[in-house]
PDB file of N, CA and C in Angstrom:
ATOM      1  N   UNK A   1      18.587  -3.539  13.034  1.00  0.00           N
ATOM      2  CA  UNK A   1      18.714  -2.247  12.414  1.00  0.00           C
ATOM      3  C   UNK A   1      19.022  -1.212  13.492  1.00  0.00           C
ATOM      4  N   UNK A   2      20.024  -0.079  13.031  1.00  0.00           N
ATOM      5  CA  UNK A   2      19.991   0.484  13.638  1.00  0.00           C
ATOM      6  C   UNK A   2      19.496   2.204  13.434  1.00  0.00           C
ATOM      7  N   UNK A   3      19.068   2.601  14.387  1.00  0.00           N
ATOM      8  CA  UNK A   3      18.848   4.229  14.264  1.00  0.00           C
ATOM      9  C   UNK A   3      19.224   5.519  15.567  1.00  0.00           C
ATOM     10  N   UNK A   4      19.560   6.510  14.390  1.00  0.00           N
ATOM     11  CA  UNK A   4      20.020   7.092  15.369  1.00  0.00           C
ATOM     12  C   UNK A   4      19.044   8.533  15.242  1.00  0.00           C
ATOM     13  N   UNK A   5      18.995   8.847  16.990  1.00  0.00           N
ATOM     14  CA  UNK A   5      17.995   9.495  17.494  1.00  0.00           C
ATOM     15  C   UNK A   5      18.874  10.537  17.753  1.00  0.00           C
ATOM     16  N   UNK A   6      18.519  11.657  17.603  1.00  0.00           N
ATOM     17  CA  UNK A   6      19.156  13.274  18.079  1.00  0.00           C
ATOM     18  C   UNK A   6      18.179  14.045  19.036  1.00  0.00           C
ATOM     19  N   UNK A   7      16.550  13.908  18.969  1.00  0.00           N
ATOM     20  CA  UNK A   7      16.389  14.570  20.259  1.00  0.00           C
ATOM     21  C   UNK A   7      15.110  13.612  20.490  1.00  0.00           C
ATOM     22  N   UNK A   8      13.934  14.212  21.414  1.00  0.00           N
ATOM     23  CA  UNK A   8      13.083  13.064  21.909  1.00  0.00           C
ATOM     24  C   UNK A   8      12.010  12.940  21.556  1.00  0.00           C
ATOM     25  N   UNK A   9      11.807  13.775  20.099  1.00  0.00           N
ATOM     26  CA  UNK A   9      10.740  13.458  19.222  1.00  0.00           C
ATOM     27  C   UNK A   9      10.980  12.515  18.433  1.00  0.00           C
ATOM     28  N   UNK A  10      12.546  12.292  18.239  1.00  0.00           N
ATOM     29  CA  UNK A  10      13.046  10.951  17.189  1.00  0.00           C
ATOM     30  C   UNK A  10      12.970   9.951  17.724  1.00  0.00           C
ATOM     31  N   UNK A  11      13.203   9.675  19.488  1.00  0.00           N
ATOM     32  CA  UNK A  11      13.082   8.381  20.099  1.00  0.00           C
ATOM     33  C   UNK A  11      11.123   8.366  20.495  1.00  0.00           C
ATOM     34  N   UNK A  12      10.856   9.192  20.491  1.00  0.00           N
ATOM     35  CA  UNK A  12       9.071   9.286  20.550  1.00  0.00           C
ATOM     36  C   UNK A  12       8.531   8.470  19.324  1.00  0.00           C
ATOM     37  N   UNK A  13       8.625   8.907  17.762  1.00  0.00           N
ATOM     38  CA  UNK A  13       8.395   8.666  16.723  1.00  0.00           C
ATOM     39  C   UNK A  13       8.997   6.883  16.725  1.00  0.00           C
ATOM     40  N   UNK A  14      10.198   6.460  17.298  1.00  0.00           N
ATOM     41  CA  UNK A  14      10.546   5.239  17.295  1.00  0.00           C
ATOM     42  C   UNK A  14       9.894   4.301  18.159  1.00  0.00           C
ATOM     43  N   UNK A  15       9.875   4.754  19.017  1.00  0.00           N
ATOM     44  CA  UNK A  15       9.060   3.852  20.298  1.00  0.00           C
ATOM     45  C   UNK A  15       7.742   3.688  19.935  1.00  0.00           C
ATOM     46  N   UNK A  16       6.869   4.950  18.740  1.00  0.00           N
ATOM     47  CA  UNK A  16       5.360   4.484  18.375  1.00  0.00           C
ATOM     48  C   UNK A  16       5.665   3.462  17.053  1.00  0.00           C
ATOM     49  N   UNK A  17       6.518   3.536  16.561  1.00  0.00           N
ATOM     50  CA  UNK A  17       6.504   2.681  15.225  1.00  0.00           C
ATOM     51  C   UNK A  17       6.541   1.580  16.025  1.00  0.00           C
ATOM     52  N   UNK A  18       7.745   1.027  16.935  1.00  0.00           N
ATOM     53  CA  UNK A  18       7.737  -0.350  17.420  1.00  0.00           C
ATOM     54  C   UNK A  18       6.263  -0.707  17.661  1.00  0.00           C
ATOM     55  N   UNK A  19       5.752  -0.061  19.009  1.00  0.00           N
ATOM     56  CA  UNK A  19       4.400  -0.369  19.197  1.00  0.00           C
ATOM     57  C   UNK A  19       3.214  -0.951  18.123  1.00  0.00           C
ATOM     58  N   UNK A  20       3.456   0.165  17.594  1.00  0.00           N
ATOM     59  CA  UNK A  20       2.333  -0.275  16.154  1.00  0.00           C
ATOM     60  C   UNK A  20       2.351  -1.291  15.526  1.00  0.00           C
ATOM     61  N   UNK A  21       3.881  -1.823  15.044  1.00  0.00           N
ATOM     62  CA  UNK A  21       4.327  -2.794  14.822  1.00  0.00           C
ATOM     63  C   UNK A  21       4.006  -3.860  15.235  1.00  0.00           C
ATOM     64  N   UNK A  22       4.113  -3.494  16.289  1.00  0.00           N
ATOM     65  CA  UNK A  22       3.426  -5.113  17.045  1.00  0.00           C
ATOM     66  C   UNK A  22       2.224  -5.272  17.424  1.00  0.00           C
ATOM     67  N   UNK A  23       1.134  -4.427  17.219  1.00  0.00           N
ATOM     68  CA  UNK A  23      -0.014  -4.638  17.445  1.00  0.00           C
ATOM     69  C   UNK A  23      -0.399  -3.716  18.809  1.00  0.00           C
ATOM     70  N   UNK A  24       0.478  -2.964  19.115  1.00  0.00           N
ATOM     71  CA  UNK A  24      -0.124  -2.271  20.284  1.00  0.00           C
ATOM     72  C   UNK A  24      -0.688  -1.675  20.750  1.00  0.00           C
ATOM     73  N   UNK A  25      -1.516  -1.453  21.375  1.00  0.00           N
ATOM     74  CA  UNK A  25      -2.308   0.099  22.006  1.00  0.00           C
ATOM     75  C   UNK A  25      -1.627   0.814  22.816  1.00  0.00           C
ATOM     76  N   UNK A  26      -1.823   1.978  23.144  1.00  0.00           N
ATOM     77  CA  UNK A  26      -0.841   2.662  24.149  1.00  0.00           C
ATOM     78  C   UNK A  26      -1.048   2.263  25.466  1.00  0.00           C
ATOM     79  N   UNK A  27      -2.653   1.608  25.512  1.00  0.00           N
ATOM     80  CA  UNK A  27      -2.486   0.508  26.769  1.00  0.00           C
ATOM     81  C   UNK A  27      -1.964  -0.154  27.144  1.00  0.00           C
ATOM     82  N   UNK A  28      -2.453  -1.106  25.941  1.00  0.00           N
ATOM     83  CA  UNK A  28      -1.141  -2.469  26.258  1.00  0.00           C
ATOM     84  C   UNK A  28       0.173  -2.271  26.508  1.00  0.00           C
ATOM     85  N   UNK A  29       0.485  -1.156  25.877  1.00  0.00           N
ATOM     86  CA  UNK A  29       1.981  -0.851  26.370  1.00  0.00           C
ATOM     87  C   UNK A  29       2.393  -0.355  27.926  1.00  0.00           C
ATOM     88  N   UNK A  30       1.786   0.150  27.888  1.00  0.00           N
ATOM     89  CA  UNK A  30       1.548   0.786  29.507  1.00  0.00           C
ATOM     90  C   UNK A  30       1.384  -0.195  30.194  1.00  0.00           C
ATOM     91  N   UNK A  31       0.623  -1.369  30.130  1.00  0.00           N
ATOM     92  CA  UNK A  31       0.395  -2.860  31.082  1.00  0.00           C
ATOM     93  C   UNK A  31       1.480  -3.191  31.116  1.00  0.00           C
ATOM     94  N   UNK A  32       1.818  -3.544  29.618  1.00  0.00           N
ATOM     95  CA  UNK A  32       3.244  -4.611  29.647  1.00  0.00           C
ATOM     96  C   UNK A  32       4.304  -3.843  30.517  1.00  0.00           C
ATOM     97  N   UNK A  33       4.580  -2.527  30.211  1.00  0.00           N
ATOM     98  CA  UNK A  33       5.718  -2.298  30.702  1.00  0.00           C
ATOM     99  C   UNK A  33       5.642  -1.323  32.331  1.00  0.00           C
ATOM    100  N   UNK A  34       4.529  -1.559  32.607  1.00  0.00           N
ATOM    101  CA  UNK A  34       4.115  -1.152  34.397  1.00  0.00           C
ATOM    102  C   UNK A  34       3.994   0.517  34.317  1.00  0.00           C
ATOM    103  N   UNK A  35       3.809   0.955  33.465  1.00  0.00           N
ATOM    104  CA  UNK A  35       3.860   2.402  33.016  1.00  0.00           C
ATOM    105  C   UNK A  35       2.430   3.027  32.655  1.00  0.00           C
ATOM    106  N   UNK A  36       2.254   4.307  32.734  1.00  0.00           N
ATOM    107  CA  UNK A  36       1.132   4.591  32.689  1.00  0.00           C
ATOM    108  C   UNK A  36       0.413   5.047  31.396  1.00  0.00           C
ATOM    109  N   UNK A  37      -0.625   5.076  30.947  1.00  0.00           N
ATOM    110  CA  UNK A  37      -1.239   5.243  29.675  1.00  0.00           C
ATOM    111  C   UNK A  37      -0.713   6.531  28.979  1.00  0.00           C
ATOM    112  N   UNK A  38      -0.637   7.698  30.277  1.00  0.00           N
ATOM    113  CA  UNK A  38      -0.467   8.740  30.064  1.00  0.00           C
ATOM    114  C   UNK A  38       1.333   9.106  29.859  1.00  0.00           C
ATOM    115  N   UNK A  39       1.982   8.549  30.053  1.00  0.00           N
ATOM    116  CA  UNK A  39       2.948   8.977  30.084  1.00  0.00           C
ATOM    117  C   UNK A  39       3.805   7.855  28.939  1.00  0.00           C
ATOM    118  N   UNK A  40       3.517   6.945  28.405  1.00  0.00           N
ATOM    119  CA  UNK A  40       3.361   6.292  26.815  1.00  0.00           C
ATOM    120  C   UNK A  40       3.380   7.571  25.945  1.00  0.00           C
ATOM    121  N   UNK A  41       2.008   7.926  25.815  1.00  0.00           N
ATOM    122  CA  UNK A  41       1.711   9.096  25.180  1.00  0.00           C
ATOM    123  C   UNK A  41       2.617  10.205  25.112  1.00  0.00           C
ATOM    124  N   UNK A  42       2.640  10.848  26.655  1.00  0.00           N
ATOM    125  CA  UNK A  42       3.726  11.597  26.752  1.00  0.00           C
ATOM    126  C   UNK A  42       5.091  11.444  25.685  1.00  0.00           C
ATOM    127  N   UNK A  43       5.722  10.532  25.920  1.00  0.00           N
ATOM    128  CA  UNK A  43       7.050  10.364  25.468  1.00  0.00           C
ATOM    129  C   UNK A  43       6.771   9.686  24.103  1.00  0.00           C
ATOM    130  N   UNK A  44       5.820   9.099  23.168  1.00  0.00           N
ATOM    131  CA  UNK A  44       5.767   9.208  22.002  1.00  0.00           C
ATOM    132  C   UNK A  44       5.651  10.412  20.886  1.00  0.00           C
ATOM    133  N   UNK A  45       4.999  11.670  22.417  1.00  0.00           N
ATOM    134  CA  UNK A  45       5.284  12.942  21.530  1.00  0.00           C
ATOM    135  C   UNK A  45       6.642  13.464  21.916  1.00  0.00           C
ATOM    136  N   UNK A  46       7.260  13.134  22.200  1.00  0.00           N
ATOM    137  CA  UNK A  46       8.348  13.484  22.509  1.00  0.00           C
ATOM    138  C   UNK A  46       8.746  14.382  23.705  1.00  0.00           C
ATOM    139  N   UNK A  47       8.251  14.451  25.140  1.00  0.00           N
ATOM    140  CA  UNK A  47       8.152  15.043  25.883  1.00  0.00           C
ATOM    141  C   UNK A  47       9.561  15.272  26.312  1.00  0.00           C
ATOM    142  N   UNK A  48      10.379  15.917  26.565  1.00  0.00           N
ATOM    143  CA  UNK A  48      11.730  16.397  26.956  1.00  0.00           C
ATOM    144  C   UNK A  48      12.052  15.903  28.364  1.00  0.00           C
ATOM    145  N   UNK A  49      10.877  15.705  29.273  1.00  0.00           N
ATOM    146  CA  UNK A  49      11.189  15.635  30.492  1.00  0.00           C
ATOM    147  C   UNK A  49      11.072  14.509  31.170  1.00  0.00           C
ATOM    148  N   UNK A  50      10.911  13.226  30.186  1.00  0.00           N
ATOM    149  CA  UNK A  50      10.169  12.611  30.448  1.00  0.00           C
ATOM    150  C   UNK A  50      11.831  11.379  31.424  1.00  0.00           C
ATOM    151  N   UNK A  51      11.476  10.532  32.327  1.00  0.00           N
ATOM    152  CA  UNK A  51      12.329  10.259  33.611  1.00  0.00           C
ATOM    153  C   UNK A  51      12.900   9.298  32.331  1.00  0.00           C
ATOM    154  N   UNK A  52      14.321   9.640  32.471  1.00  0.00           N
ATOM    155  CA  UNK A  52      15.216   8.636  31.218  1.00  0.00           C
ATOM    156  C   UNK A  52      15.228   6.842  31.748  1.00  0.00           C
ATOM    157  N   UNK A  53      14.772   6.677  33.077  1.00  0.00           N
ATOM    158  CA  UNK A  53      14.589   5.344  33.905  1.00  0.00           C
ATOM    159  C   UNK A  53      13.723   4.774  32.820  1.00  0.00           C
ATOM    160  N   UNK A  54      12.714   5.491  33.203  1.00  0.00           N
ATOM    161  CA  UNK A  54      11.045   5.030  32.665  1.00  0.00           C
ATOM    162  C   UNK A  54      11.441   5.081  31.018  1.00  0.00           C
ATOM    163  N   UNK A  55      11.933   5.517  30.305  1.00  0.00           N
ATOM    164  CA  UNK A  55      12.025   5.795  29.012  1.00  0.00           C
ATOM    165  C   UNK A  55      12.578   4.097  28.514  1.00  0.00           C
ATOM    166  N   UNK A  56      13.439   3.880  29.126  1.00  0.00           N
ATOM    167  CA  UNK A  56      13.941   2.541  28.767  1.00  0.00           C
ATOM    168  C   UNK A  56      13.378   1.490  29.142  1.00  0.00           C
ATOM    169  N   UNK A  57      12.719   1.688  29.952  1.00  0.00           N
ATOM    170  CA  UNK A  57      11.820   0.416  30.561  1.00  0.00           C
ATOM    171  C   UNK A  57      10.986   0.335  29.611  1.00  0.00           C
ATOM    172  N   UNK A  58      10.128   1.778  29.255  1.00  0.00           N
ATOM    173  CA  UNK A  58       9.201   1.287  27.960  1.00  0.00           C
ATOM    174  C   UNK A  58       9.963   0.785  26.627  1.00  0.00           C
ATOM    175  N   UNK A  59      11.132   1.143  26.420  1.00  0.00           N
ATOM    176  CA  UNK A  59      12.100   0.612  24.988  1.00  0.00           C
ATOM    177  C   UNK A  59      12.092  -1.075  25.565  1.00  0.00           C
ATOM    178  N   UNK A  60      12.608  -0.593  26.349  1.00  0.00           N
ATOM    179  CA  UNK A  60      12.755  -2.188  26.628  1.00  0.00           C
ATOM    180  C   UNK A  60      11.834  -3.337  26.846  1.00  0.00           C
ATOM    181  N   UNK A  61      10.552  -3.099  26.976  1.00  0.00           N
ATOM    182  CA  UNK A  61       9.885  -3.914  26.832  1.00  0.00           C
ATOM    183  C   UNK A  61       8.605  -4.143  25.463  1.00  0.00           C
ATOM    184  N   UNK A  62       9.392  -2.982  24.509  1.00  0.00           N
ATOM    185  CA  UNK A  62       9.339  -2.944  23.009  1.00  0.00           C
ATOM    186  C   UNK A  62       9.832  -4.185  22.622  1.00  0.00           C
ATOM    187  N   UNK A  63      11.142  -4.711  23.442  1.00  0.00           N
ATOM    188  CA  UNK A  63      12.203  -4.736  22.587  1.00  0.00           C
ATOM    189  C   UNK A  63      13.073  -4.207  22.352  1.00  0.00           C
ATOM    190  N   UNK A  64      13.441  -2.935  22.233  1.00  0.00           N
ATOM    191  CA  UNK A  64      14.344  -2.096  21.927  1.00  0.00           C
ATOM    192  C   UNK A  64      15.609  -1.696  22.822  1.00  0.00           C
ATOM    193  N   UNK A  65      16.802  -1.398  22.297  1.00  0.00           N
ATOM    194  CA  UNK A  65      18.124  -1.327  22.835  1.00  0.00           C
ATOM    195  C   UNK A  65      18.288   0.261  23.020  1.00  0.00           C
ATOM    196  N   UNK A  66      19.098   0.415  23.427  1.00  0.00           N
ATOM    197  CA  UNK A  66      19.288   2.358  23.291  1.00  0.00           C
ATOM    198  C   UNK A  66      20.669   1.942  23.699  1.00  0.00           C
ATOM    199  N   UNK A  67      21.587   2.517  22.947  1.00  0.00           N
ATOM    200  CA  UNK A  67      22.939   2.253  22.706  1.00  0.00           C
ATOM    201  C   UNK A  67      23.313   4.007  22.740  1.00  0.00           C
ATOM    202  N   UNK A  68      24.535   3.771  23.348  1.00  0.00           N
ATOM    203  CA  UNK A  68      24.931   5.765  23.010  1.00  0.00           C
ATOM    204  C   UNK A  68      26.703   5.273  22.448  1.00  0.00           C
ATOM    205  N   UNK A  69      27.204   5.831  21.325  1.00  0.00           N
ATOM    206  CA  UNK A  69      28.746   5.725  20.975  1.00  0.00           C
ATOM    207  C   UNK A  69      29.041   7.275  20.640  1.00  0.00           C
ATOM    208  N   UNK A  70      30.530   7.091  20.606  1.00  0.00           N
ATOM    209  CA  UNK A  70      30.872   8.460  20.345  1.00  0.00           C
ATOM    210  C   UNK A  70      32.178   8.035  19.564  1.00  0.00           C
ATOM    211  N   UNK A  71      32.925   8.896  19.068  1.00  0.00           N
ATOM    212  CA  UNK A  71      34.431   8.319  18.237  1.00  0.00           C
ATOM    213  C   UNK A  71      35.249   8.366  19.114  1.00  0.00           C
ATOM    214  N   UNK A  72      35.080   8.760  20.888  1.00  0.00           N
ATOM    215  CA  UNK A  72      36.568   8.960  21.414  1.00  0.00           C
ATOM    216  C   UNK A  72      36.463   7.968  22.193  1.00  0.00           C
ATOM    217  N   UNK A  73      34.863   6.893  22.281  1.00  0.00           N
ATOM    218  CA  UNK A  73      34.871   6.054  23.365  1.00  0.00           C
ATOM    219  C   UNK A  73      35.079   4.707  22.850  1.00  0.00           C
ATOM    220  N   UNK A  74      36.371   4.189  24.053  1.00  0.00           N
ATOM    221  CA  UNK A  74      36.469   2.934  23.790  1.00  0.00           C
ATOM    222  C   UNK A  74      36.020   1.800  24.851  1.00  0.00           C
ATOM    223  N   UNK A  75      35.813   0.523  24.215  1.00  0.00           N
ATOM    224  CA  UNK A  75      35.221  -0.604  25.019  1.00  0.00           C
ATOM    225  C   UNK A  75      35.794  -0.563  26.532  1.00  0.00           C
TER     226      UNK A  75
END
């Protein structure tokens, strides 16, 4: 499935559904993905500032892809 995110309360709100989904605590997430308890949190509320590195590392060890398209870009 896919979804599309417009600012970083929509990828916040996505990254806690995955979690939940799978049984997570904001700990466990933070273990699994070498990240800190506090900054999970952070970016599930959608923190603006939060380091776009670290943002994907936690998607990514959701599971989750972060894809960006546009109509003028090609392969």
């Amino acid at each position: 499935m896919q979804k599309n995110i417009f600012d970083t309360k929509d990828l916040g709100l996505l990254i806690k559904k995955a979690r939940k989904k799978q049984g997570l605590t904001q700990a466990d997430l933070a273990g699994i993905s070498g990240l800190g308890t506090r900054f999970v949190g952070e970016v599930e509320n959608g923190k603006s500032t939060a380091h776009i590195g670290k943002v994907i590392q936690l998607a990514s060890s959701l599971g989750l892809v972060i894809s960006v398209g546009c109509d003028w870009m090609e392969d």
